[in-house]
C-alpha atoms as a PDB file:
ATOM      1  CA  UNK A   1      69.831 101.585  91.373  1.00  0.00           C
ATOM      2  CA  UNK A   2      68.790  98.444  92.515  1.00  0.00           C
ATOM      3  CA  UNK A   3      66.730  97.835  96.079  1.00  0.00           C
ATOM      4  CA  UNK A   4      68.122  95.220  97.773  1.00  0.00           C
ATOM      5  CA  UNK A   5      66.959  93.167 101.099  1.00  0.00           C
ATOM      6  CA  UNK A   6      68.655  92.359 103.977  1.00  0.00           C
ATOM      7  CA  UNK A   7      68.286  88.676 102.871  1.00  0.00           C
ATOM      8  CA  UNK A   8      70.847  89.736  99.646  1.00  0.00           C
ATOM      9  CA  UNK A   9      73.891  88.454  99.626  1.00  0.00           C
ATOM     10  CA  UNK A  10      76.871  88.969  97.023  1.00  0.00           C
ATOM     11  CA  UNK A  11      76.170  85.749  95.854  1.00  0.00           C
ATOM     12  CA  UNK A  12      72.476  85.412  95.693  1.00  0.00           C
ATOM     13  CA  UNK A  13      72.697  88.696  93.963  1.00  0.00           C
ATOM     14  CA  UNK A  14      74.762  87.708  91.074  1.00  0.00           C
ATOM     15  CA  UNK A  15      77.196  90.723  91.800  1.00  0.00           C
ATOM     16  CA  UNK A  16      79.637  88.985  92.903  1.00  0.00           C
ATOM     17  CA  UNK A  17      81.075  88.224  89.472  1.00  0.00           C
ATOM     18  CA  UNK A  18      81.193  92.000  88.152  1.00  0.00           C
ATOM     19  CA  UNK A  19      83.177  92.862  91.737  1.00  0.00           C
ATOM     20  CA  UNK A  20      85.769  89.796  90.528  1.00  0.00           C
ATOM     21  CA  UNK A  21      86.090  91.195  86.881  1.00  0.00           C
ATOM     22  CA  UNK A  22      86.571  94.520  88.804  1.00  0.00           C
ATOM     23  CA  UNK A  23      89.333  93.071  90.931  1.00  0.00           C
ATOM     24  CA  UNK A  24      91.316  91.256  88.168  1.00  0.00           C
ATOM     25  CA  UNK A  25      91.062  94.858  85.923  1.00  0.00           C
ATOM     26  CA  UNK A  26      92.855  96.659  88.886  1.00  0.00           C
ATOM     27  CA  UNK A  27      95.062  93.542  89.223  1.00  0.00           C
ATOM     28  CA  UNK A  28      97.507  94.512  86.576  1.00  0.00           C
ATOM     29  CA  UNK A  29      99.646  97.120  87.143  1.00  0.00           C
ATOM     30  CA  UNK A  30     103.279  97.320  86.208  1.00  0.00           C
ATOM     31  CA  UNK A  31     105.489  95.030  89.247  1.00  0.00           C
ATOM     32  CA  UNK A  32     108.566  95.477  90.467  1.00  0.00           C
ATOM     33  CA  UNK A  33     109.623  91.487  89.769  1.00  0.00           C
ATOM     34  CA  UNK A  34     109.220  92.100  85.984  1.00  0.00           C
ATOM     35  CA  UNK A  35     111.662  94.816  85.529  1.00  0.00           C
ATOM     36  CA  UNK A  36     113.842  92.986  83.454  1.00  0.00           C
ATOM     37  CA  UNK A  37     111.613  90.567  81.709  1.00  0.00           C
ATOM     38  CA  UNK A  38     111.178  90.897  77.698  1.00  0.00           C
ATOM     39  CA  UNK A  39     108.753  89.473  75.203  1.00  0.00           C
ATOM     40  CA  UNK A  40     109.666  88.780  72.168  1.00  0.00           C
ATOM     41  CA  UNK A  41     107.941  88.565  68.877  1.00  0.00           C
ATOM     42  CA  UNK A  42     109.056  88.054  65.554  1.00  0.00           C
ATOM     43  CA  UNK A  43     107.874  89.301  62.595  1.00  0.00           C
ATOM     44  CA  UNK A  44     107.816  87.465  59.446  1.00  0.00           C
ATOM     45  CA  UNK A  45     106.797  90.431  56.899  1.00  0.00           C
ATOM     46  CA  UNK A  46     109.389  92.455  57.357  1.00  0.00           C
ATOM     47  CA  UNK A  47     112.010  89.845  59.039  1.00  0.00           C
ATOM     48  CA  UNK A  48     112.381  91.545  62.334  1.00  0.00           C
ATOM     49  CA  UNK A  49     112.205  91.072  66.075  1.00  0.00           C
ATOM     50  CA  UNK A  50     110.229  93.446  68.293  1.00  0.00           C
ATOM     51  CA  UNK A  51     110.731  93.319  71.990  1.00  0.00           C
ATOM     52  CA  UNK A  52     108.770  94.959  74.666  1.00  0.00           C
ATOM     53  CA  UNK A  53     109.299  95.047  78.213  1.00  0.00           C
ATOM     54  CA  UNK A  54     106.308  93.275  80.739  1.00  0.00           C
ATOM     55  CA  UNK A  55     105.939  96.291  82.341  1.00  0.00           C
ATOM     56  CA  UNK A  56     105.409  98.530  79.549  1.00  0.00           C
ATOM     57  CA  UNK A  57     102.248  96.134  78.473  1.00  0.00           C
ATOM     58  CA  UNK A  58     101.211  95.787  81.667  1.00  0.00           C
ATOM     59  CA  UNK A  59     101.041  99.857  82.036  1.00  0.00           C
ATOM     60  CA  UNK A  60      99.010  99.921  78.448  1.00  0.00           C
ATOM     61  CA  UNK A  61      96.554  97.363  79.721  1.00  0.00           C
ATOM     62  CA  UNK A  62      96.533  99.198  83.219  1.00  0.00           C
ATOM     63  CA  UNK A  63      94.697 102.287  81.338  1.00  0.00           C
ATOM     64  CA  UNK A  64      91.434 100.713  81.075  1.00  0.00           C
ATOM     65  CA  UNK A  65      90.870 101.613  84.910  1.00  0.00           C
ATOM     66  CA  UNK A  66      89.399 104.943  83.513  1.00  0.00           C
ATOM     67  CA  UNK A  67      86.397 103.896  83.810  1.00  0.00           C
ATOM     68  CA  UNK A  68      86.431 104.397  87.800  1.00  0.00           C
ATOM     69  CA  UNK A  69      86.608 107.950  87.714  1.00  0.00           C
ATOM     70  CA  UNK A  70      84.023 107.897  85.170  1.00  0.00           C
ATOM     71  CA  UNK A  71      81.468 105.806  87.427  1.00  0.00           C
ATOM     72  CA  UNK A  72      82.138 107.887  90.283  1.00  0.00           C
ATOM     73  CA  UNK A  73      81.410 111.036  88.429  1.00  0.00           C
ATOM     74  CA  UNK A  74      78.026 109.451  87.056  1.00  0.00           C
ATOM     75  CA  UNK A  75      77.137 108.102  90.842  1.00  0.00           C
ATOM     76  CA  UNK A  76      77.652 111.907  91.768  1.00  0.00           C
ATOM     77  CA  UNK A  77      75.613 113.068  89.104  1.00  0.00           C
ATOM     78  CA  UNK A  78      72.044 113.781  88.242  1.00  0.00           C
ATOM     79  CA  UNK A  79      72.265 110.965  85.743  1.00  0.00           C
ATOM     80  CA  UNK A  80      72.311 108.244  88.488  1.00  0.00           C
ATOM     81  CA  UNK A  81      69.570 109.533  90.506  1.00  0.00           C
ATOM     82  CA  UNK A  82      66.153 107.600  91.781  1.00  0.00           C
ATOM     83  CA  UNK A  83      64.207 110.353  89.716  1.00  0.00           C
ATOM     84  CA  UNK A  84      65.769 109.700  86.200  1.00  0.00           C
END
């Protein structure tokens, strides 16, 4: 863990950029607005179209939030500690 003054800011710290990438990750979520809206692909190989809904991508992409959970549980453990 890092030691930090009462002169640190976010910004003169540099974290503010991991707390952005943080807040556009938990950003994404499936929205009500984009119920009904498709996308479209076609596929040359096999001379199809596959559609999937917004939402349904957005959910997929939505999953890599795990990690929360899993920095939480290392902040409570031993592993985080000042004497490792």
């Amino acid at each position: 863990m890092n030691k930090f003054t009462k002169y640190d800011t976010l910004m003169n710290t540099g974290l503010w950029k991991s707390m952005v990438f943080e807040m556009v990750i938990c950003m994404v979520a499936p929205y009500p607005f984009l119920h009904d809206k498709l996308y479209v692909e076609y596929v040359e190989a096999y001379d199809t179209k596959i559609t999937y809904q917004i939402n349904d991508l957005m959910l997929f992409v939505m999953f890599s939030r795990i990690y929360l959970p899993v920095r939480f549980s290392f902040y409570l453990s031993n592993f985080m500690n000042p004497r490792t």
